[in-house]
N, C-alpha and C. Protein backbone atom coordinates (compact mmCIF):
# COMPACT_ATOMS: atom_id res chain seq x y z
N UNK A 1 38.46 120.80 40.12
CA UNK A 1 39.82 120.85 40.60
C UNK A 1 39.94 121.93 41.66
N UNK A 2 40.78 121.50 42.56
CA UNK A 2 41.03 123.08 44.02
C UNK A 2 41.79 123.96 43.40
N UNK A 3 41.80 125.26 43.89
CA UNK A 3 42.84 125.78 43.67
C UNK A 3 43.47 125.90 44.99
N UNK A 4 44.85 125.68 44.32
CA UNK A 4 45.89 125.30 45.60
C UNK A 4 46.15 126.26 46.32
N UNK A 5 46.10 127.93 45.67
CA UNK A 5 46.37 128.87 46.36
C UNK A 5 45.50 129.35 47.93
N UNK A 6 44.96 128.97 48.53
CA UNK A 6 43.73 128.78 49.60
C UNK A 6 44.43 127.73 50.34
N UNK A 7 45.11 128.37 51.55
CA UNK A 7 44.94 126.84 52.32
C UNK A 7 44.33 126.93 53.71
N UNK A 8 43.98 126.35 54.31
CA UNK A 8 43.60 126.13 55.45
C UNK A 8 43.90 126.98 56.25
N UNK A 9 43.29 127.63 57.20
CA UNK A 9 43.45 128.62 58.34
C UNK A 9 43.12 127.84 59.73
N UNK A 10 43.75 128.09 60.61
CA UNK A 10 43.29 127.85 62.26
C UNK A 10 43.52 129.25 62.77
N UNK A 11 42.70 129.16 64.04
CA UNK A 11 42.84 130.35 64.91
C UNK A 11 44.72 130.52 65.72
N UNK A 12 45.04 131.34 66.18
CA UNK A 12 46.56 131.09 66.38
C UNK A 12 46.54 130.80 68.05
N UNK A 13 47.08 130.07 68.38
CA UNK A 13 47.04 129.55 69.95
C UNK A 13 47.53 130.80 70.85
N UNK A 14 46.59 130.74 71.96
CA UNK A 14 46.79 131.74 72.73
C UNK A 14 47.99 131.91 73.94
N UNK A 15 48.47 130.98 74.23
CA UNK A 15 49.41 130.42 74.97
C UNK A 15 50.49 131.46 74.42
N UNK A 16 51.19 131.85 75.68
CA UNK A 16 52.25 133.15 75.39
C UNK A 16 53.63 132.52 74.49
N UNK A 17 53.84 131.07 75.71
CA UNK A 17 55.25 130.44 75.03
C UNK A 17 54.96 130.15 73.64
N UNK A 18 53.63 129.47 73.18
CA UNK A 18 53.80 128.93 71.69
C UNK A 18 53.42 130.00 70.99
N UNK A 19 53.07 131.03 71.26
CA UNK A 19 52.52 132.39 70.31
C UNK A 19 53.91 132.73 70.05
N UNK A 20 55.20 132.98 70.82
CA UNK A 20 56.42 133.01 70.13
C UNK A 20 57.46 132.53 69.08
N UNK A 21 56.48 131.04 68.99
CA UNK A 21 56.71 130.51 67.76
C UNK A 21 56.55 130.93 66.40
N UNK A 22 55.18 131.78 66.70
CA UNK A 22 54.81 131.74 65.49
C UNK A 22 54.52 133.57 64.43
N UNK A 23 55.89 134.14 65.33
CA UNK A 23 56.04 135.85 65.35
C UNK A 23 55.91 136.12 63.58
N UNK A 24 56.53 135.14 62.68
CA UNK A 24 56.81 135.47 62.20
C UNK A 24 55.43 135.60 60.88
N UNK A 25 55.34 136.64 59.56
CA UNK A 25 54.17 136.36 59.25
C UNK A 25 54.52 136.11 57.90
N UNK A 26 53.86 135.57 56.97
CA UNK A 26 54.05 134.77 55.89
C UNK A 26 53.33 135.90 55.13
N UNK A 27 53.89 136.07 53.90
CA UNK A 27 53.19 137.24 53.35
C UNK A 27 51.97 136.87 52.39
N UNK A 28 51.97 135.55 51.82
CA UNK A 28 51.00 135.21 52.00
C UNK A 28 49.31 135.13 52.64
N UNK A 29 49.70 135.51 54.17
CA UNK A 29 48.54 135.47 55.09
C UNK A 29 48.09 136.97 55.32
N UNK A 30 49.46 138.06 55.20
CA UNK A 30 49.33 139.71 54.78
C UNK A 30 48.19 139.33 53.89
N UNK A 31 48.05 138.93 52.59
CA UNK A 31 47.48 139.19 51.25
C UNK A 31 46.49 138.55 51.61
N UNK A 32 46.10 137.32 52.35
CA UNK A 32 44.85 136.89 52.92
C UNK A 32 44.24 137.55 53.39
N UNK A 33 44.94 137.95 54.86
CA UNK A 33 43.67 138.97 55.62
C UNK A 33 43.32 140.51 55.06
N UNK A 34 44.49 140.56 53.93
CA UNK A 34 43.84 141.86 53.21
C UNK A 34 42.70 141.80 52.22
N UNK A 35 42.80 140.63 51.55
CA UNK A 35 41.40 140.42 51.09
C UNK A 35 40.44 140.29 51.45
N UNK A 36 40.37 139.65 52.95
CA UNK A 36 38.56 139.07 53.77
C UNK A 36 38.63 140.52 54.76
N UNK A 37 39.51 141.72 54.32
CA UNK A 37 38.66 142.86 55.20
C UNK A 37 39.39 142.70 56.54
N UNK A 38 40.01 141.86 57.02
CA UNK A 38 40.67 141.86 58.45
C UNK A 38 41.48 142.90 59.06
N UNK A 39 41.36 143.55 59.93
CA UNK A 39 41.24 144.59 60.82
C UNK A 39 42.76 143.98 62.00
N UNK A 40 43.32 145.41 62.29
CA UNK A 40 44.60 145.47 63.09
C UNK A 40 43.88 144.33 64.28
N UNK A 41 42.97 144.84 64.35
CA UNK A 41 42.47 144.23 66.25
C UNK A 41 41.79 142.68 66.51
N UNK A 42 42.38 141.84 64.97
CA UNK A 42 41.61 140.52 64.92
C UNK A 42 43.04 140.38 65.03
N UNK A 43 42.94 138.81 65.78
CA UNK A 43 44.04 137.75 66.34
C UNK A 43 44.56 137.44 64.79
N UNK A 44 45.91 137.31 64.21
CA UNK A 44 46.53 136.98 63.56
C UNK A 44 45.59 135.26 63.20
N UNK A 45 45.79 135.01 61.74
CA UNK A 45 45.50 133.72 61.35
C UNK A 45 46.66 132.87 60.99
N UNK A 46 47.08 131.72 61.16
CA UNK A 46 47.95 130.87 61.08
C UNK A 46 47.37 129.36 60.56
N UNK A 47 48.54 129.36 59.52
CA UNK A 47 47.92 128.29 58.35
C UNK A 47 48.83 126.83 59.07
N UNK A 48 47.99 125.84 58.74
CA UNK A 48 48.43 125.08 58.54
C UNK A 48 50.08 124.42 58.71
N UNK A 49 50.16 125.40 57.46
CA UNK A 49 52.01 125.00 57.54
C UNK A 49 52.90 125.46 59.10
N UNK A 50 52.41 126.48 58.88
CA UNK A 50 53.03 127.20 60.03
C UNK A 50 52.84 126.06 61.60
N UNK A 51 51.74 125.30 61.43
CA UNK A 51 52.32 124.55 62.62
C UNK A 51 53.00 123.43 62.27
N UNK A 52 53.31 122.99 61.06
CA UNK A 52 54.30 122.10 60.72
C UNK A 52 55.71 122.20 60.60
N UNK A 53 56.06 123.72 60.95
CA UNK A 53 57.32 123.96 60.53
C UNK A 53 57.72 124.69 61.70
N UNK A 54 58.85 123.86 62.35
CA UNK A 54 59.39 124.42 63.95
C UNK A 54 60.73 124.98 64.04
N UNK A 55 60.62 125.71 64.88
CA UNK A 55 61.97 126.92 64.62
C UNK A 55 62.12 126.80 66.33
N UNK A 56 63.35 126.80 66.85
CA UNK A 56 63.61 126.72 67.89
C UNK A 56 63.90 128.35 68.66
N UNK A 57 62.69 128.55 69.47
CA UNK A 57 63.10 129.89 69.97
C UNK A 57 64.11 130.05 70.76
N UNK A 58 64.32 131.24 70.90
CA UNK A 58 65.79 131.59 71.21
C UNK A 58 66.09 131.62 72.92
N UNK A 59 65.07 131.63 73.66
CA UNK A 59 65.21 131.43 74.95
C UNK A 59 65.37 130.15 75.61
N UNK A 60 65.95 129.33 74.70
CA UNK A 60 66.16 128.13 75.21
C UNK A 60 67.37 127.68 75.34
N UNK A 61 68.15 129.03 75.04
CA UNK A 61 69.99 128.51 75.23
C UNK A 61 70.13 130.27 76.21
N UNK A 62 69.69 130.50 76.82
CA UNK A 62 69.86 131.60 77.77
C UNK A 62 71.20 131.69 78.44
N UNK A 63 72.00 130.56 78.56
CA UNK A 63 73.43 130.38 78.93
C UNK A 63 74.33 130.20 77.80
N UNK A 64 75.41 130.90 77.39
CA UNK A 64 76.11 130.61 76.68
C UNK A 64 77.40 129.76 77.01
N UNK A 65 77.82 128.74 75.79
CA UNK A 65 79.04 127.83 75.87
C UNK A 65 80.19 128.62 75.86
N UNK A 66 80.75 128.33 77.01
CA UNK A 66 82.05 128.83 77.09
C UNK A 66 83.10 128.19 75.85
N UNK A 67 84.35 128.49 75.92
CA UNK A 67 84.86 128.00 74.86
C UNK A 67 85.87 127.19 75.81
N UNK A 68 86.38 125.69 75.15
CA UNK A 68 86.69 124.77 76.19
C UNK A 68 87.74 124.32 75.09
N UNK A 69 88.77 123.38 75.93
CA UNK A 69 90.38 123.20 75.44
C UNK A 69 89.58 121.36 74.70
N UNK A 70 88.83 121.27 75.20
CA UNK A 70 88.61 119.72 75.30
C UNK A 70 88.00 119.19 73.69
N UNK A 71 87.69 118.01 73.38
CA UNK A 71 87.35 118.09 72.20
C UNK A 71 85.70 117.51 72.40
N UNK A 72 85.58 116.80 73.04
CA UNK A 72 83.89 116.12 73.72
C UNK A 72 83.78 116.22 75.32
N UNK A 73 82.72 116.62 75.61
CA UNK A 73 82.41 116.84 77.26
C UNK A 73 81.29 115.79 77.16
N UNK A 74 81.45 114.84 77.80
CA UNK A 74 79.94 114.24 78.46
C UNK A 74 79.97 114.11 79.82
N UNK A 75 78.59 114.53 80.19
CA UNK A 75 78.70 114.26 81.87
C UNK A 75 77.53 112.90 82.25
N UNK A 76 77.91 112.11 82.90
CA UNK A 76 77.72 110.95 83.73
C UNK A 76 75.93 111.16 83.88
N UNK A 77 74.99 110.43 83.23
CA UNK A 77 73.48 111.00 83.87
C UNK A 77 73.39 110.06 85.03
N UNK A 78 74.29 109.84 86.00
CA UNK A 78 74.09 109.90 87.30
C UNK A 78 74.52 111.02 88.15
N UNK A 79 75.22 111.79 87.45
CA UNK A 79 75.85 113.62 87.91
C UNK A 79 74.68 113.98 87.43
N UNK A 80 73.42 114.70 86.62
CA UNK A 80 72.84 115.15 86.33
C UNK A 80 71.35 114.58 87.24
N UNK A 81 71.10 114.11 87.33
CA UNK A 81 70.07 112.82 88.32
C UNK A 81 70.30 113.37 89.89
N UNK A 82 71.95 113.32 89.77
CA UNK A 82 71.82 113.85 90.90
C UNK A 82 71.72 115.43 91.77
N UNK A 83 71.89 116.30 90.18
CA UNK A 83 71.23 117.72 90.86
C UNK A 83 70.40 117.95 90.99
N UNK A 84 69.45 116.87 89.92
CA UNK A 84 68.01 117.12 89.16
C UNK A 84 67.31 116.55 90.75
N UNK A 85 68.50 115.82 91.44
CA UNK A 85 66.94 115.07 92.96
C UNK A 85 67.30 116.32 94.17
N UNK A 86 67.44 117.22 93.86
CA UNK A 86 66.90 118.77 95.12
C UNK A 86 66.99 119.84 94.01
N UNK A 87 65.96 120.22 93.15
CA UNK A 87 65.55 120.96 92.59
C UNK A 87 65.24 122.05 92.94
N UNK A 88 65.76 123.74 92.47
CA UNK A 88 65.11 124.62 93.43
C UNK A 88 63.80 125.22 92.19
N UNK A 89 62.50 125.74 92.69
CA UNK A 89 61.41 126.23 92.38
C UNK A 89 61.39 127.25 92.58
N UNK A 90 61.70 128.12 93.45
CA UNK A 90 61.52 129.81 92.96
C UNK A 90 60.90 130.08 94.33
N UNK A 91 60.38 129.01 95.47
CA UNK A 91 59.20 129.69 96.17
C UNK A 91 59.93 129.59 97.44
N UNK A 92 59.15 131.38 97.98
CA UNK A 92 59.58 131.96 98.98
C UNK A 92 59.98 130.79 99.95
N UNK A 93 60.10 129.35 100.19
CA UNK A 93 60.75 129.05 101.84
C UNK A 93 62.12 128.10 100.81
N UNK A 94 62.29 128.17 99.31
CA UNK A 94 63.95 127.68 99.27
C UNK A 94 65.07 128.55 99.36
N UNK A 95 65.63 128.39 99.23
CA UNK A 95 66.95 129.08 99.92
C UNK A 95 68.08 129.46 98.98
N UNK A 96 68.00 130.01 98.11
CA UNK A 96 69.02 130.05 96.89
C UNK A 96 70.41 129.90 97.18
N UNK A 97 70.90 130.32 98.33
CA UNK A 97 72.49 130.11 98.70
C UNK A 97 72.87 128.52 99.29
N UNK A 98 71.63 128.03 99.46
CA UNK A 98 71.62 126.57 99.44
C UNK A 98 71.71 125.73 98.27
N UNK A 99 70.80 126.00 97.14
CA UNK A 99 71.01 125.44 96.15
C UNK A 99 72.27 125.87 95.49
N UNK A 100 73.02 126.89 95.54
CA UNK A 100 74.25 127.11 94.74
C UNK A 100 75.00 126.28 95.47
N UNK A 101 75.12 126.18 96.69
CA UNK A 101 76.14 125.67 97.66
C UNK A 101 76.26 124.28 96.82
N UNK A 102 74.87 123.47 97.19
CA UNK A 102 74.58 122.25 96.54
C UNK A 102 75.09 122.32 95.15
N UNK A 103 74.95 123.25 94.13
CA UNK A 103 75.32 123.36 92.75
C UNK A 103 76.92 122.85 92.29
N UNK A 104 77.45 124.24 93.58
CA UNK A 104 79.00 123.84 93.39
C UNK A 104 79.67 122.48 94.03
N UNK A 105 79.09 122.52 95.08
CA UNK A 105 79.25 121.11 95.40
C UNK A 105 79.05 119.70 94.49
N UNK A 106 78.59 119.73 93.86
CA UNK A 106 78.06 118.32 92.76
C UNK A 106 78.55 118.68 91.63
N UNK A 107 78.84 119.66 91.00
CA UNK A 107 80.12 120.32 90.04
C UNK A 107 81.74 120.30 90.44
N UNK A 108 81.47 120.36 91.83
CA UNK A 108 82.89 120.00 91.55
C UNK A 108 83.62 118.79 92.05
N UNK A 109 82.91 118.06 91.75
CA UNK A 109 82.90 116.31 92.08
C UNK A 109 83.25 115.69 90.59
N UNK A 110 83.36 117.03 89.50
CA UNK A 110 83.70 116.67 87.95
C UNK A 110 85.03 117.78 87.73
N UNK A 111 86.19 116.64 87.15
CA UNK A 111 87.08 117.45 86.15
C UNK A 111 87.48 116.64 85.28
N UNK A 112 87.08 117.65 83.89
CA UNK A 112 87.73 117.13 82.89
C UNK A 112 88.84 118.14 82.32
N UNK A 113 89.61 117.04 81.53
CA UNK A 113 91.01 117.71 81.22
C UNK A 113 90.44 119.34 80.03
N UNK A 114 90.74 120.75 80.66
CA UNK A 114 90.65 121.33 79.36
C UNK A 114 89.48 121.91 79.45
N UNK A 115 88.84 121.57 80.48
CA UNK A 115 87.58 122.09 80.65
C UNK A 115 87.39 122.93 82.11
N UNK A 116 87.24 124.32 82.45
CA UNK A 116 87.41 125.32 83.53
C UNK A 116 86.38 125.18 84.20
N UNK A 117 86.15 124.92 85.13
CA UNK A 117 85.02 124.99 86.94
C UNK A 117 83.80 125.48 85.62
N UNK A 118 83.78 127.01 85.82
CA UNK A 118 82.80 127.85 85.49
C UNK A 118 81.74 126.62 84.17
N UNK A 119 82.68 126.43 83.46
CA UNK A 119 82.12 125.50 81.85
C UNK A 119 81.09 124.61 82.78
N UNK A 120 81.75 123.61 84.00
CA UNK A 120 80.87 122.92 84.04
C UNK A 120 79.55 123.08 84.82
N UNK A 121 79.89 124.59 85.47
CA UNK A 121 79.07 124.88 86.18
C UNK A 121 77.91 125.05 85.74
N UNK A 122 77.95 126.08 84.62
CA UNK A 122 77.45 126.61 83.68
C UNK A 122 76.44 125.84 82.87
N UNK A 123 77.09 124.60 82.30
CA UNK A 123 76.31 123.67 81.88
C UNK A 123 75.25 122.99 82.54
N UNK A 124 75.77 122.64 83.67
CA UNK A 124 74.68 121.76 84.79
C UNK A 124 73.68 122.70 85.35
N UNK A 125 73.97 124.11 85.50
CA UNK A 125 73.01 124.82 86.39
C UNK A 125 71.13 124.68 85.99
N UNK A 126 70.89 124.41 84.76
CA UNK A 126 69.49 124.63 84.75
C UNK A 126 69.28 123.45 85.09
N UNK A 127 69.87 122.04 85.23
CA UNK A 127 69.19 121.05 85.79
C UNK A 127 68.65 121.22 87.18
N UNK A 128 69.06 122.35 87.79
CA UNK A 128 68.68 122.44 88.88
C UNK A 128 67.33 123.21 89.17
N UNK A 129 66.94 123.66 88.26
CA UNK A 129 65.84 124.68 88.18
C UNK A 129 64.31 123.95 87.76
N UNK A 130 63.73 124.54 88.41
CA UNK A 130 62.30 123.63 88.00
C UNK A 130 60.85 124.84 87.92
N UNK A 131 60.11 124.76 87.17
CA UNK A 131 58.75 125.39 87.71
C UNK A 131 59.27 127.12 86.92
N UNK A 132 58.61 127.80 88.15
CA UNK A 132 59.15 129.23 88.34
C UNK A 132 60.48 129.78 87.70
N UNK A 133 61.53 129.07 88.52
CA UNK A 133 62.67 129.33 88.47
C UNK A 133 62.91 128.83 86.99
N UNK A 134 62.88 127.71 86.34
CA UNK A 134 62.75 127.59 85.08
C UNK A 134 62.54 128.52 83.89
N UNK A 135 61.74 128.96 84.25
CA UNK A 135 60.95 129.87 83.11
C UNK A 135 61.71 131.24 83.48
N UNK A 136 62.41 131.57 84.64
CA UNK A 136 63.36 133.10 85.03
C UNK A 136 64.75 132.61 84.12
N UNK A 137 65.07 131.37 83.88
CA UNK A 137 66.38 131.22 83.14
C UNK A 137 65.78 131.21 82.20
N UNK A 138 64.97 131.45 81.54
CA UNK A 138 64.84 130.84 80.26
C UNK A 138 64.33 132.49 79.48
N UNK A 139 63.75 133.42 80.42
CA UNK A 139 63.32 134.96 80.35
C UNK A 139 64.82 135.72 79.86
N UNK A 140 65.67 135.02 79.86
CA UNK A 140 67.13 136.03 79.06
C UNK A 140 67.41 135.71 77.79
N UNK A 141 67.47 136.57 76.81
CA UNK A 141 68.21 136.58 75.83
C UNK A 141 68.88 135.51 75.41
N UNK A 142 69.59 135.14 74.19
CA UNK A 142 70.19 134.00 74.11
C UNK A 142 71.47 134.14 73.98
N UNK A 143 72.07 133.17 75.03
CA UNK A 143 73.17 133.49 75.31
C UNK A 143 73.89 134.83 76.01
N UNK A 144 72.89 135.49 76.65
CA UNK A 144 73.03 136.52 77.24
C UNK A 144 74.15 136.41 78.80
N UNK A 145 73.81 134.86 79.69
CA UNK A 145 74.73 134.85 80.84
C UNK A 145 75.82 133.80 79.96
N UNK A 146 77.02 134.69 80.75
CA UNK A 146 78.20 134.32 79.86
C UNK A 146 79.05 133.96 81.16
N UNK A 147 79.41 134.17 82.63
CA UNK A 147 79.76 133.70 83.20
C UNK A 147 78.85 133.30 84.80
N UNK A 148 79.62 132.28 85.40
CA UNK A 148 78.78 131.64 86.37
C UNK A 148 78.84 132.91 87.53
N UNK A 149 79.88 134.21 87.53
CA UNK A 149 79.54 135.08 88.36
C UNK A 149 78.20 135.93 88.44
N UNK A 150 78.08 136.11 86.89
CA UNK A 150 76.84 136.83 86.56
C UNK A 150 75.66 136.08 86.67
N UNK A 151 75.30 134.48 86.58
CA UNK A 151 74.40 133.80 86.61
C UNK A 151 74.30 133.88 88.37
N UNK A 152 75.38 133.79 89.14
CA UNK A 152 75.22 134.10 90.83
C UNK A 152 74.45 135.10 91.59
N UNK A 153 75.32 135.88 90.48
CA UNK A 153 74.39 137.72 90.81
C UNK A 153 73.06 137.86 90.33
N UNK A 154 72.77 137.08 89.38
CA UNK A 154 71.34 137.39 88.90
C UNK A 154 70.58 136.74 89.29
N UNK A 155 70.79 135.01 89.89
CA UNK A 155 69.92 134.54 91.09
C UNK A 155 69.75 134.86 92.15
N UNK A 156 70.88 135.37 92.60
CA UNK A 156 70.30 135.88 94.23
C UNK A 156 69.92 137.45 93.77
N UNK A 157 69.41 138.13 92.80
CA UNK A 157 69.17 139.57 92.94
C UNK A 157 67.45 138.91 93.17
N UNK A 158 67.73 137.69 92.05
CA UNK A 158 66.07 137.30 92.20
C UNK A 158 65.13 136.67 92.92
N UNK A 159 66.18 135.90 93.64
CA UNK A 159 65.30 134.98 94.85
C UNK A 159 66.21 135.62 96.31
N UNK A 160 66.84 136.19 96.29
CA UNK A 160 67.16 136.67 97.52
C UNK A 160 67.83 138.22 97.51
N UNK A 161 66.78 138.75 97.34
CA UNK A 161 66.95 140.42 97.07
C UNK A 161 67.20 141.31 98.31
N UNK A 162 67.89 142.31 98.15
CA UNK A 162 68.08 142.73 99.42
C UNK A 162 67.02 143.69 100.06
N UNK A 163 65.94 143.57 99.81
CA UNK A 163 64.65 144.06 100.60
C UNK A 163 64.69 142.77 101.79
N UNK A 164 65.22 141.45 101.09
CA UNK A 164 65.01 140.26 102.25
C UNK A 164 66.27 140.56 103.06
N UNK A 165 67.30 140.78 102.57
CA UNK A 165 68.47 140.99 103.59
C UNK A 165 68.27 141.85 104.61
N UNK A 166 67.54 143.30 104.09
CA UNK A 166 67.68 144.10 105.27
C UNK A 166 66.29 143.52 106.30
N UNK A 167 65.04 143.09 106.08
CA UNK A 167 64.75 142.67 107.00
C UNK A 167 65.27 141.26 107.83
N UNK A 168 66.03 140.40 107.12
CA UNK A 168 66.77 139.50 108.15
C UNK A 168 67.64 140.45 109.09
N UNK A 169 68.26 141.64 108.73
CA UNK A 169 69.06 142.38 109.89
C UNK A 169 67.91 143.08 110.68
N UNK A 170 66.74 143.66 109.94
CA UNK A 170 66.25 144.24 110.86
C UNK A 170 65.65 142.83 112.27
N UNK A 171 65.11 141.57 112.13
CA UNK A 171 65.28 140.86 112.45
C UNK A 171 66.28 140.74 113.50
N UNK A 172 67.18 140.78 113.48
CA UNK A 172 68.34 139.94 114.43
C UNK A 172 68.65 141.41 115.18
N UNK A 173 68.49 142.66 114.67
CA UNK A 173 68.96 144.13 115.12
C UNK A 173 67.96 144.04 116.78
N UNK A 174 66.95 143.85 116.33
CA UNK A 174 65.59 144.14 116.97
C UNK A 174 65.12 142.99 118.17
N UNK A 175 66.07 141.92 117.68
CA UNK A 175 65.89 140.42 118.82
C UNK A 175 66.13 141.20 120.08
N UNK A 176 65.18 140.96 121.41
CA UNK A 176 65.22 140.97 122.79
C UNK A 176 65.41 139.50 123.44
């Protein structure tokens, strides 16, 4: 007969995003690696269960829900399709005051009763994000941007910082 107390070990995946899955430690696996001698400087072991059992990390709601008069919001996935077809990526030749332009523009082609600009802004904005830029919304806290001013300010601090501003003036200062 087995004894049930022994279960299966894998090595723990090295991958940064899924290693956040799995922070947490089962005390169980404490009392394991204290028995086979395991040392601060060996990679954590992860059983079995632990990849069967999924916990949604917390950087995946980085925008928080405003609070809205309405009782259901759905938006049209031909409004969403259509922010999702000019995607911005993060890399130096897009234009971040373009994609917001575009943002607000295709946001505000929607009103629902009870529901404020910012809500829908708010909601639609990561469809617009892809790659790079993806993974910078997703690097905050949860629920940390709470309005679409602060989500404004914190994209352009990041894709259009003012080290780039002052050389566009030094630029145009310096034109002969």
């Amino acid at each position: 007969m087995q004894d049930r107390t022994i279960s299966p070990i894998l090595e723990e995946p090295r991958s940064s995003e899924s290693a956040s899955i799995f922070q947490q430690t089962r005390e169980s696996d404490i009392g394991a690696s204290e028995a086979h001698g395991m040392g601060e400087d060996q990679p954590r072991r992860v059983t079995l269960e632990d990849y069967s059992s999924f916990t949604v990390p917390q950087f995946f709601k980085s925008i928080a829900r405003l609070e809205v008069q309405a009782h259901n919001i759905t938006y049209p996935h031909s409004l969403i399709q259509l922010r999702q077809s000019n995607l911005f990526h993060g890399l130096p030749n897009d234009d971040p005051y373009a994609d917001l332009a575009t943002n607000i523009e295709i946001c505000n082609t929607v009103k629902v009763a009870g529901v404020p600009e910012d809500a829908v802004r708010l909601s639609l904005f990561s469809f617009s994000l892809f790659g790079e830029a993806k993974r910078w919304l997703h690097s905050f806290k949860g629920n940390s941007l709470k309005t679409w001013d602060e989500i404004v300010e914190k994209f352009l601090k990041k894709y259009f910082p003012e080290s780039k501003t002052a050389e566009g003036k030094a630029a145009i200062s310096s034109f002969h």
